[in-house]
C-alpha atoms as a PDB file:
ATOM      1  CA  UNK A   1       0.000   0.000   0.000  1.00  0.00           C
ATOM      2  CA  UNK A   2       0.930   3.420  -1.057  1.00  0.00           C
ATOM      3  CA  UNK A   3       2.013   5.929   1.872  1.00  0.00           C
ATOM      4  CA  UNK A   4      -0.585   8.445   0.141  1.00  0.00           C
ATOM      5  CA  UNK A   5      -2.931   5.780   0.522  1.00  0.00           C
ATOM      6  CA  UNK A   6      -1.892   4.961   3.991  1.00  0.00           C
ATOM      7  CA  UNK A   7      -2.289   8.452   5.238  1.00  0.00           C
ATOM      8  CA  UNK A   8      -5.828   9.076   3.296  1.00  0.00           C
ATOM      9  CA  UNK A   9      -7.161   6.130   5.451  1.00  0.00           C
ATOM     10  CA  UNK A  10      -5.787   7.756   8.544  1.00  0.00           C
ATOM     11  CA  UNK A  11      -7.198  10.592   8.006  1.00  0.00           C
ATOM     12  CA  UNK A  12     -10.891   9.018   7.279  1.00  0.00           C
ATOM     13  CA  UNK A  13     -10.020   7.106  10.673  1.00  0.00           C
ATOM     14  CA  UNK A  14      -9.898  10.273  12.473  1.00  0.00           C
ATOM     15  CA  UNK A  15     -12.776  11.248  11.033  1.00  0.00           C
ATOM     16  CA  UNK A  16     -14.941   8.734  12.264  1.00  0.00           C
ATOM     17  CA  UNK A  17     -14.007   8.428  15.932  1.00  0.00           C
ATOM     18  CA  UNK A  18     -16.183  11.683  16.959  1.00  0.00           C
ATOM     19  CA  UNK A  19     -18.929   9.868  15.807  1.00  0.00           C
ATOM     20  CA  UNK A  20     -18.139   6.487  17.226  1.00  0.00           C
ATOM     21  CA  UNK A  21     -17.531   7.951  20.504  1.00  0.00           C
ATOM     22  CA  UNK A  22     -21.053   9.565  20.291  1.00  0.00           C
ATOM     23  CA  UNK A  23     -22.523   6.701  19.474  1.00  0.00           C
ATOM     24  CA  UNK A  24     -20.466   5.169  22.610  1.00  0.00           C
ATOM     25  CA  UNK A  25     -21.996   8.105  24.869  1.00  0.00           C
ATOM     26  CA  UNK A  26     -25.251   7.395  23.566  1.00  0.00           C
ATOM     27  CA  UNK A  27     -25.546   3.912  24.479  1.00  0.00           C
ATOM     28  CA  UNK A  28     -23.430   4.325  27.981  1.00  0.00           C
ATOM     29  CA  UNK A  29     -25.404   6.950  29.409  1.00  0.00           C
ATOM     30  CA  UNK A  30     -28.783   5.862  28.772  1.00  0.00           C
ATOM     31  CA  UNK A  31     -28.794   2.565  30.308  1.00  0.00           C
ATOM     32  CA  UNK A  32     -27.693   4.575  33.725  1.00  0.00           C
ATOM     33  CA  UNK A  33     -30.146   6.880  32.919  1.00  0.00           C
ATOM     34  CA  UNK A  34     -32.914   4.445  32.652  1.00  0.00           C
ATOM     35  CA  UNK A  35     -31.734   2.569  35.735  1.00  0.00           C
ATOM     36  CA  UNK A  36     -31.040   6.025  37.984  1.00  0.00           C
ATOM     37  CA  UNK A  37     -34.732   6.617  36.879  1.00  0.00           C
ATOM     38  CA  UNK A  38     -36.044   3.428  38.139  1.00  0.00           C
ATOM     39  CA  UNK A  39     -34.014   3.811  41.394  1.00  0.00           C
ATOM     40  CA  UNK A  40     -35.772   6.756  42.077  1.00  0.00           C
ATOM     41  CA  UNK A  41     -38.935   5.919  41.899  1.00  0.00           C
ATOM     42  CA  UNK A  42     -41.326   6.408  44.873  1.00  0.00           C
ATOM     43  CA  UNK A  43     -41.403   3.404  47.165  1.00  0.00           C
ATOM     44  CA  UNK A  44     -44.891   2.361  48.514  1.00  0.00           C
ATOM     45  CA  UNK A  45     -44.932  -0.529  51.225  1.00  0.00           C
ATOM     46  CA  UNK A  46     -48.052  -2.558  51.359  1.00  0.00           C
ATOM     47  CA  UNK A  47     -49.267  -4.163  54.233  1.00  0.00           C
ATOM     48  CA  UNK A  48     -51.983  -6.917  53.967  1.00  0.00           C
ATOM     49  CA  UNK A  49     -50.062  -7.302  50.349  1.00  0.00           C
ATOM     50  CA  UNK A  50     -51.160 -10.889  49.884  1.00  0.00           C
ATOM     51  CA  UNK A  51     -55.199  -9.990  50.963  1.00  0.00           C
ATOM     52  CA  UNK A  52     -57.399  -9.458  47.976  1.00  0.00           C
ATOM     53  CA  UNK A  53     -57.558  -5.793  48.017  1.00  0.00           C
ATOM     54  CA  UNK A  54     -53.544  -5.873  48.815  1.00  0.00           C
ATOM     55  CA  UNK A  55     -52.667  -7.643  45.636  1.00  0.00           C
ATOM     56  CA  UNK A  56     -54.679  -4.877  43.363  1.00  0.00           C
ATOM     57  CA  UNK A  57     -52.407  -2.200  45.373  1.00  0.00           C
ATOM     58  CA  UNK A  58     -49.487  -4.042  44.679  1.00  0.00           C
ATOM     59  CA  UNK A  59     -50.500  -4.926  40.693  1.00  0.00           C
ATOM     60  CA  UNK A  60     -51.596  -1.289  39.940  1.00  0.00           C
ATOM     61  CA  UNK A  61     -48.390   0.384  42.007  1.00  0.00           C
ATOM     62  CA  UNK A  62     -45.907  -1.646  39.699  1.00  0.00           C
ATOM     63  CA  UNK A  63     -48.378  -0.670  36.690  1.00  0.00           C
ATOM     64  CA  UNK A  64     -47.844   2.588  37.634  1.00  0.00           C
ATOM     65  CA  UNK A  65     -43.920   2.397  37.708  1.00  0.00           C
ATOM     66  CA  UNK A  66     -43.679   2.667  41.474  1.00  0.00           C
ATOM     67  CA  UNK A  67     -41.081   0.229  43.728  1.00  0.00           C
ATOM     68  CA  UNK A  68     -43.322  -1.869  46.078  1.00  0.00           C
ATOM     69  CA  UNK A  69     -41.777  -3.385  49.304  1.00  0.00           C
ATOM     70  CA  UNK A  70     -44.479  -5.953  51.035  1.00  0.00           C
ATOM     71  CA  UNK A  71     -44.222  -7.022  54.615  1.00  0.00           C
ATOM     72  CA  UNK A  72     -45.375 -10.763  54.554  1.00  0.00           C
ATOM     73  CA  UNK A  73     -45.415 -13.314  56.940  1.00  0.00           C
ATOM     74  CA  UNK A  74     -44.521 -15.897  54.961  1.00  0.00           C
ATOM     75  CA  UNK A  75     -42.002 -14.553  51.823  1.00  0.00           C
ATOM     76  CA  UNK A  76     -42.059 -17.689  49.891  1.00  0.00           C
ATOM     77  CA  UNK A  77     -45.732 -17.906  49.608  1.00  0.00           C
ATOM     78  CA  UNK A  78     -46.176 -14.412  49.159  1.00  0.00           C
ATOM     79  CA  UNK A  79     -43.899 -14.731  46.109  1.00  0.00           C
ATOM     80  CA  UNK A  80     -45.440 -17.031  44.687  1.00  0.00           C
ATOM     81  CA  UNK A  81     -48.611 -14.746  44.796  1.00  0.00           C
ATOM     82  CA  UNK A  82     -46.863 -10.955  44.128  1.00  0.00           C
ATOM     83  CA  UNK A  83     -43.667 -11.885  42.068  1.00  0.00           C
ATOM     84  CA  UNK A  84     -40.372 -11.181  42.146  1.00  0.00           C
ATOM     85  CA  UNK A  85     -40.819  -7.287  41.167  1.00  0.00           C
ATOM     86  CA  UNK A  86     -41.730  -6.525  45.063  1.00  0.00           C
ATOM     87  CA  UNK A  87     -39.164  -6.041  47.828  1.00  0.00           C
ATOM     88  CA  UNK A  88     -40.167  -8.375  50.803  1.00  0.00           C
ATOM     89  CA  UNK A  89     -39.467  -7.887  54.865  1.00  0.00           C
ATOM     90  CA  UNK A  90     -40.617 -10.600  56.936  1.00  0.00           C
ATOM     91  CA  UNK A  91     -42.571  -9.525  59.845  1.00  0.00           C
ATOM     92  CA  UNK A  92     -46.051  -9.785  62.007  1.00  0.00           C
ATOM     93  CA  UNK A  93     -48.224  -7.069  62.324  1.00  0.00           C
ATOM     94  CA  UNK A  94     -49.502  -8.761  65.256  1.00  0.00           C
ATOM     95  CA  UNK A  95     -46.346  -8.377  67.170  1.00  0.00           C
ATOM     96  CA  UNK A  96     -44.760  -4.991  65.335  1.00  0.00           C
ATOM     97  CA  UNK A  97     -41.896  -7.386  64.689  1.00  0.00           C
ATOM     98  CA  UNK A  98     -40.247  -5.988  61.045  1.00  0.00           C
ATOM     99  CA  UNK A  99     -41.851  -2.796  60.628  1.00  0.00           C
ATOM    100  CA  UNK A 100     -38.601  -0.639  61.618  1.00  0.00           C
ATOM    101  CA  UNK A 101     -37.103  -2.241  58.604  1.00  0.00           C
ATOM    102  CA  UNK A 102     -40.402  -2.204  56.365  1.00  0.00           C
ATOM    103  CA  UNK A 103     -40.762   1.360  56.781  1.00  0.00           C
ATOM    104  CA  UNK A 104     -37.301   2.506  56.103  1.00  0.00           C
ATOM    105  CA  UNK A 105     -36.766   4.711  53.252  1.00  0.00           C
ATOM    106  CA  UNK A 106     -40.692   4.354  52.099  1.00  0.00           C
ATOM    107  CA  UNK A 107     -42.124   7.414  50.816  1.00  0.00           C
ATOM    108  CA  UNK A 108     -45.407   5.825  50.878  1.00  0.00           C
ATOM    109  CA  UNK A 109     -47.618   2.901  52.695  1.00  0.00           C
ATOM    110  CA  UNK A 110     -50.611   1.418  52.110  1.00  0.00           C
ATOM    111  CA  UNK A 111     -52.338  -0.237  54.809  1.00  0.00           C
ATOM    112  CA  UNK A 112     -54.806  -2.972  53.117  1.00  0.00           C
ATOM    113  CA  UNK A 113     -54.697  -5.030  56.732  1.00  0.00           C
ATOM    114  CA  UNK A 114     -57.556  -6.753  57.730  1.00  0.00           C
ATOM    115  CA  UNK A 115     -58.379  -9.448  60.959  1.00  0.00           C
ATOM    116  CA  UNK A 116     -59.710 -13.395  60.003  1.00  0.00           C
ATOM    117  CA  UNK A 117     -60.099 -15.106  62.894  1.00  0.00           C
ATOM    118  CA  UNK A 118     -61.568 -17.985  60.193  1.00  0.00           C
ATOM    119  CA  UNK A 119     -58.270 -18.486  58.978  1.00  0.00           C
ATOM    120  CA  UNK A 120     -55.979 -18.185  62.225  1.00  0.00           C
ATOM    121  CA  UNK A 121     -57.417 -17.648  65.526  1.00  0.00           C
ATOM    122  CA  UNK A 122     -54.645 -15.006  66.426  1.00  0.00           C
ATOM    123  CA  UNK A 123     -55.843 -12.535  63.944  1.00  0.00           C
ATOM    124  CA  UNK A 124     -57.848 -10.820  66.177  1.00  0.00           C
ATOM    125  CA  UNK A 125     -59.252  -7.510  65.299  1.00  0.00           C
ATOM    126  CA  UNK A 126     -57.742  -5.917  68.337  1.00  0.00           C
ATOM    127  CA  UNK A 127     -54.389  -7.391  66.943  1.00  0.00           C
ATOM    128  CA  UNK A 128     -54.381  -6.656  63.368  1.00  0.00           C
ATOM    129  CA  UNK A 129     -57.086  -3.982  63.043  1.00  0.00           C
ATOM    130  CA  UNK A 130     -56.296  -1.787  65.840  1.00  0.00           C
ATOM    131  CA  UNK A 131     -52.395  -3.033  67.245  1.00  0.00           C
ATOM    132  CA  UNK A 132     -51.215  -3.594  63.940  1.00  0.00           C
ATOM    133  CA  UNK A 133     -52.548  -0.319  62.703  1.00  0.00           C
ATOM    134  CA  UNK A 134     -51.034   1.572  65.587  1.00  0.00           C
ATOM    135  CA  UNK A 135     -47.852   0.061  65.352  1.00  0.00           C
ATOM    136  CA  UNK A 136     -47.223   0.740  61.976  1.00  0.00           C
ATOM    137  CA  UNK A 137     -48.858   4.393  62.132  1.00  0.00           C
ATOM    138  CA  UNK A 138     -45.948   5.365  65.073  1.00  0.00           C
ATOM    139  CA  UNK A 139     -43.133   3.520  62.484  1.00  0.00           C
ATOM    140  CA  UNK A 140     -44.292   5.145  59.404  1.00  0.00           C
ATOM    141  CA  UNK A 141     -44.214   8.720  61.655  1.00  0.00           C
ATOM    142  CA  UNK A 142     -40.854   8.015  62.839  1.00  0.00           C
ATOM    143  CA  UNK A 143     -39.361   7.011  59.487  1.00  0.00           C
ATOM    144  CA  UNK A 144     -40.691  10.678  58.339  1.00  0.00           C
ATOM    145  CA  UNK A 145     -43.093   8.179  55.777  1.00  0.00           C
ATOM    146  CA  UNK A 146     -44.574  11.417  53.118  1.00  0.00           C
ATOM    147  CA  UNK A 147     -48.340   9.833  53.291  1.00  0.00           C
ATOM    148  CA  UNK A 148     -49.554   6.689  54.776  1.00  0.00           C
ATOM    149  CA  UNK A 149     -53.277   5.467  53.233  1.00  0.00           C
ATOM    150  CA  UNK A 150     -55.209   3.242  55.129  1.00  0.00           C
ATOM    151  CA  UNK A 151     -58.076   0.979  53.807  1.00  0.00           C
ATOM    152  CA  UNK A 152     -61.217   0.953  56.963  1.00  0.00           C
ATOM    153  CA  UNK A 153     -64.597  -0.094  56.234  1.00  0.00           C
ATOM    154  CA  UNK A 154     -68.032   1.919  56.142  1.00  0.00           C
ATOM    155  CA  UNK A 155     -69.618   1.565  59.018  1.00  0.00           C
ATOM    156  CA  UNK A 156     -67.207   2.085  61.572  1.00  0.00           C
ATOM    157  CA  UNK A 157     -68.442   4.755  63.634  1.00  0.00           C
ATOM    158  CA  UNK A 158     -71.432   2.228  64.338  1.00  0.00           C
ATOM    159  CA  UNK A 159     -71.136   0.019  67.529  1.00  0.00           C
ATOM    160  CA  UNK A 160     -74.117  -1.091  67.007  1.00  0.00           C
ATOM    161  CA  UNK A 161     -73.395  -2.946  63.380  1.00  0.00           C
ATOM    162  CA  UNK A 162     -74.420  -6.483  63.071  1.00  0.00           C
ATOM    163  CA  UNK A 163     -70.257  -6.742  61.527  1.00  0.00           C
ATOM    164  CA  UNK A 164     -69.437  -6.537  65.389  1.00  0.00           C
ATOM    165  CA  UNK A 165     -71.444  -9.175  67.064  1.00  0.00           C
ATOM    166  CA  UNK A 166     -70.667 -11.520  64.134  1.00  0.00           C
ATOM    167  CA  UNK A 167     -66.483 -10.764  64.514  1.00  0.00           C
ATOM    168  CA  UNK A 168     -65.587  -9.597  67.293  1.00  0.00           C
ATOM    169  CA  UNK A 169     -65.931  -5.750  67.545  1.00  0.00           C
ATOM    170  CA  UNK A 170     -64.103  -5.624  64.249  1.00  0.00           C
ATOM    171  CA  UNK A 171     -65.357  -2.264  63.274  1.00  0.00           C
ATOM    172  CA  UNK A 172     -65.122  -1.128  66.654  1.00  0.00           C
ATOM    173  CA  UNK A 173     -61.205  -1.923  66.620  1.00  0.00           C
ATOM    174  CA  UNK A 174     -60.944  -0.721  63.299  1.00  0.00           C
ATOM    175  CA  UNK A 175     -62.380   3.053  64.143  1.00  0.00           C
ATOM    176  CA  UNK A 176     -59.685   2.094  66.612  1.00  0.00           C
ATOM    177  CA  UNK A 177     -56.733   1.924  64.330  1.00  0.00           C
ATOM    178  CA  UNK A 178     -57.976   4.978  62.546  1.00  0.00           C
ATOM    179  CA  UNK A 179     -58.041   6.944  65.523  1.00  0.00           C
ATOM    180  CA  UNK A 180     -54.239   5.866  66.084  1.00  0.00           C
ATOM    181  CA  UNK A 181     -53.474   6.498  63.100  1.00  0.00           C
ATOM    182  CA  UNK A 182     -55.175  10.296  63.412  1.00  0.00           C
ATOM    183  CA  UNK A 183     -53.312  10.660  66.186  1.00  0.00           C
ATOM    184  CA  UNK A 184     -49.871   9.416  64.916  1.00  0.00           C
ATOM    185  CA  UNK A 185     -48.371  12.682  63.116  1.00  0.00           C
ATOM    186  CA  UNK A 186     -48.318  10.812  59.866  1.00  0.00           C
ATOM    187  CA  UNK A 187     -49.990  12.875  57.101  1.00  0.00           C
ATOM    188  CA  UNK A 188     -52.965  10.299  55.779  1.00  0.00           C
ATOM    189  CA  UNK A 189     -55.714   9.677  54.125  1.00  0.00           C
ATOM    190  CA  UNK A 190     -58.791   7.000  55.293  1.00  0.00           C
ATOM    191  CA  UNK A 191     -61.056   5.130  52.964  1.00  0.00           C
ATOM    192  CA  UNK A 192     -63.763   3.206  53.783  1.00  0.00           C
ATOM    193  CA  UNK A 193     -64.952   1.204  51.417  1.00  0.00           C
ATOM    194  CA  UNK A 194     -68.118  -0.931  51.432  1.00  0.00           C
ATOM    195  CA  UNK A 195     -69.138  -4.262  50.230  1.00  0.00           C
ATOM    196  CA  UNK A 196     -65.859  -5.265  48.945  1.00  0.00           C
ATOM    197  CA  UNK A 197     -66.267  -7.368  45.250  1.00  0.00           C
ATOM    198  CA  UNK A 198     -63.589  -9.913  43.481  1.00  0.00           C
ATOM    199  CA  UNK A 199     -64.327  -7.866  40.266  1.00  0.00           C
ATOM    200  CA  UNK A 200     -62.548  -6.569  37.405  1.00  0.00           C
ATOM    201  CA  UNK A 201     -62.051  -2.739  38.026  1.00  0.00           C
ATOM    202  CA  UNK A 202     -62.927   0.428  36.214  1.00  0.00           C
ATOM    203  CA  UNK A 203     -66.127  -0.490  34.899  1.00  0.00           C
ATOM    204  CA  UNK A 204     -67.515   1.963  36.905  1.00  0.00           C
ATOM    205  CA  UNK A 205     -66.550   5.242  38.581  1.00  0.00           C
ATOM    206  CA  UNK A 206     -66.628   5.896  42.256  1.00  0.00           C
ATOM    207  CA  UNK A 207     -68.995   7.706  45.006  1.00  0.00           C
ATOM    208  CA  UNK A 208     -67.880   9.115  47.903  1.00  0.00           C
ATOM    209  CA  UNK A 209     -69.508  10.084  51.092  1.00  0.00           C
ATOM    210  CA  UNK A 210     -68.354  11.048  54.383  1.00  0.00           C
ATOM    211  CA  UNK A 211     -70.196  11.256  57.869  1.00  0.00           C
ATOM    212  CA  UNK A 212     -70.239   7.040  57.818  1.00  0.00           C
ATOM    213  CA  UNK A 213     -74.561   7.586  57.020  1.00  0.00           C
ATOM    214  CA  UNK A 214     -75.497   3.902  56.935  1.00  0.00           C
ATOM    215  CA  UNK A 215     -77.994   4.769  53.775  1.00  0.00           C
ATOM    216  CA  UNK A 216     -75.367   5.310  51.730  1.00  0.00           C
ATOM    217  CA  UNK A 217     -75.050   1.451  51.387  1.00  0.00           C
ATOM    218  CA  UNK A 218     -73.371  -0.099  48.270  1.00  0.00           C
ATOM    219  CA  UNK A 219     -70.320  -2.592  47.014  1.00  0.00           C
ATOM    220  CA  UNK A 220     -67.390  -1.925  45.088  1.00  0.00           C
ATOM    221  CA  UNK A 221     -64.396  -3.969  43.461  1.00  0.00           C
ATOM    222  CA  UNK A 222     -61.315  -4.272  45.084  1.00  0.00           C
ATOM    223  CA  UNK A 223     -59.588  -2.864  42.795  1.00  0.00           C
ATOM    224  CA  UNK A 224     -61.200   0.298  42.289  1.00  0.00           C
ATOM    225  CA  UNK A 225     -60.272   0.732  45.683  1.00  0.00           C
ATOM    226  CA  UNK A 226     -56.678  -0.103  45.472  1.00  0.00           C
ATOM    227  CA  UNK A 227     -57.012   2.948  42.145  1.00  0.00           C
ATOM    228  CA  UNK A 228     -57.988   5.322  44.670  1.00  0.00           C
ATOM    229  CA  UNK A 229     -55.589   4.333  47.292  1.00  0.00           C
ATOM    230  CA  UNK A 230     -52.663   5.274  44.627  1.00  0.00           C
ATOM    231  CA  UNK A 231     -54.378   8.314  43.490  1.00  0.00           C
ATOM    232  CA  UNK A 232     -54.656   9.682  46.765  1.00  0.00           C
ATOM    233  CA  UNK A 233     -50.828   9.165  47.285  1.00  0.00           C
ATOM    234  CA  UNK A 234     -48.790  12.330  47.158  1.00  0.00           C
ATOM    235  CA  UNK A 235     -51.769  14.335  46.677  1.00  0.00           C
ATOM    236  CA  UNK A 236     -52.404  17.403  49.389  1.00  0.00           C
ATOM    237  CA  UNK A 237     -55.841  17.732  48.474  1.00  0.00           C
ATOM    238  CA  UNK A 238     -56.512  13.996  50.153  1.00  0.00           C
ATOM    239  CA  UNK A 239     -54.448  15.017  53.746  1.00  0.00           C
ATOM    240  CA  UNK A 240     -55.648  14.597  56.807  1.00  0.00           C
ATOM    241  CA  UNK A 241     -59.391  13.294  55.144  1.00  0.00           C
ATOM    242  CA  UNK A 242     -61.897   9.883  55.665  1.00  0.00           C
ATOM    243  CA  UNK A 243     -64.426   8.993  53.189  1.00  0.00           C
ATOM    244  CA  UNK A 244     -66.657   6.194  52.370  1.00  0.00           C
ATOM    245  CA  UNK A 245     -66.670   4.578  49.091  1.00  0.00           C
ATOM    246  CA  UNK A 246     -68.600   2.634  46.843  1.00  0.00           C
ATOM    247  CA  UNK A 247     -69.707   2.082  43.086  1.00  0.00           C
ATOM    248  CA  UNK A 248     -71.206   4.638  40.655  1.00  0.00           C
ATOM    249  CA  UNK A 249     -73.680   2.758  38.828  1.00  0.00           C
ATOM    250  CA  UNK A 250     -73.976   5.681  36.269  1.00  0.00           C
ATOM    251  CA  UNK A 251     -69.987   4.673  35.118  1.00  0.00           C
ATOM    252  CA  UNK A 252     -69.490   7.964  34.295  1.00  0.00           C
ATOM    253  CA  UNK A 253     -65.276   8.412  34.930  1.00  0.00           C
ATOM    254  CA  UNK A 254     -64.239   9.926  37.936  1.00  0.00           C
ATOM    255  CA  UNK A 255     -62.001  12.595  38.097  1.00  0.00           C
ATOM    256  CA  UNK A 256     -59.908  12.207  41.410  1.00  0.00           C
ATOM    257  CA  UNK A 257     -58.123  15.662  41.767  1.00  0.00           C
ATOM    258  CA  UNK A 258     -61.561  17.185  41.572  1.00  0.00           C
ATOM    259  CA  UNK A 259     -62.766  14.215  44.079  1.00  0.00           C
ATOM    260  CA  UNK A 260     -60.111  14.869  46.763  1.00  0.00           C
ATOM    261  CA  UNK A 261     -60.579  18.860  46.791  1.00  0.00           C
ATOM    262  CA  UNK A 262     -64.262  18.267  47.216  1.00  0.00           C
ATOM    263  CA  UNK A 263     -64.022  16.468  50.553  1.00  0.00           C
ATOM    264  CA  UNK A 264     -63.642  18.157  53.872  1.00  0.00           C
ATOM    265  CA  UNK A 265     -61.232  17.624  56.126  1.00  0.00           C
ATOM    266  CA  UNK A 266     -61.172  15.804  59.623  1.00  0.00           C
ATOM    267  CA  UNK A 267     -61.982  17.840  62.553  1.00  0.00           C
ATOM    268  CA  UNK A 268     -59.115  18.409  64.482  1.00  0.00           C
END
């Protein structure tokens, strides 16, 4: 090869390395990018994950593009049930015992807990409903947690509800745990929902009411419930407020910003 020829191909060479090395940059810095982005997602922990109205928060959080930490009992069989997308901490609500870890670093948690003495006689609704509630209320306070949204059940203001002389006081300790909760320092929000269905979501919009009027009576999928848990996370306009909830048989879509700024805050 000529040196002419030599030193034309060098120079072409040269050429092409600024655009190589962009090409290079390209790549490099947008798989960090991607991954930073993910890292900084908000992280919601669920509790009550592997319940029925636990699993919608879970499936519509990830949907959403939100880390989701669970604290389960049992990780293997809650694995089995969530996937390997959520974080898991092992604990009991019934005892407090991993919520110092659960907690940590959250900016969010969802409280989908709920008592069944059917299925283990030490799920109490002092225990779950009202300890368990507490306990995690005065974590998620300590660990500076942004909002904390817990999932009650119309009718709780109502001692004299057939729901307590069937199980136990439940909504007795449940108005319970929402008091604690109140009372925690934890900015947070309270739904109670009624009739809970095992029902695809959205097919309907939502109703709200608040003052716990037992004529307000109606049902309402799970996870439309779990869609406004996540909607009211982060947002001011759903601090510090309880509602009931229940299907809008008129499907009309429900606009939650709107929603949230309508309601009226708790009485301090």
């Amino acid at each position: 090869m000529s040196r002419e020829k030599q030193m034309s191909d060098r120079r072409q060479f040269l050429c092409l390395l600024p655009m190589v090395a962009a090409v290079v940059l390209l790549v490099s810095t947008a798989v960090p990018s991607f991954a930073a982005e993910k890292k900084s997602a908000p992280l919601v922990l669920v509790v009550g994950a592997t319940g029925g109205t636990g699993r919608e928060v879970v499936k519509q959080a990830l949907a959403r593009g939100l880390r989701v930490r669970a604290l389960v009992r049992d990780e293997a069989k809650a694995r089995v049930q969530l996937g390997d997308a959520v974080q898991y901490v092992v604990g009991d609500v019934r005892t407090g015992a991993g919520f110092e870890s659960a907690v940590k670093g959250a900016n969010y948690v969802v409280s989908a807990l709920g008592s069944n003495v059917r299925n283990d006689p030490e799920n109490t609704p002092e225990r779950v409903d009202y300890g368990g509630v507490k306990a995690l209320a005065e974590a998620s306070a300590s660990s500076k947690v942004k909002h904390f949204v817990l999932v009650s059940s119309m009718g709780a203001t109502h001692t004299d509800h057939p729901l307590n002389r069937m199980f136990g006081n439940i909504l007795v300790w449940k108005k319970k745990g929402e008091d604690a909760l109140r009372s925690s320092g934890v900015p947070y929000t309270i739904v109670r929902p009624g009739g809970l269905l095992d029902a695809p979501g959205g097919a309907a919009g939502v109703k709200v009411f608040q003052g716990d009027d037992l004529r307000n009576q109606g049902r309402i999928p799970r996870a439309d419930v779990a869609t406004v848990c996540l909607e009211a996370l982060g947002d001011p306009a759903a601090r510090s407020k309880t509602f009931e909830l229940i299907s809008d048989s008129t499907g009309t879509r429900t606009d939650f910003a709107v929603m949230f700024a309508g309601l009226a805050a708790d009485a301090r």
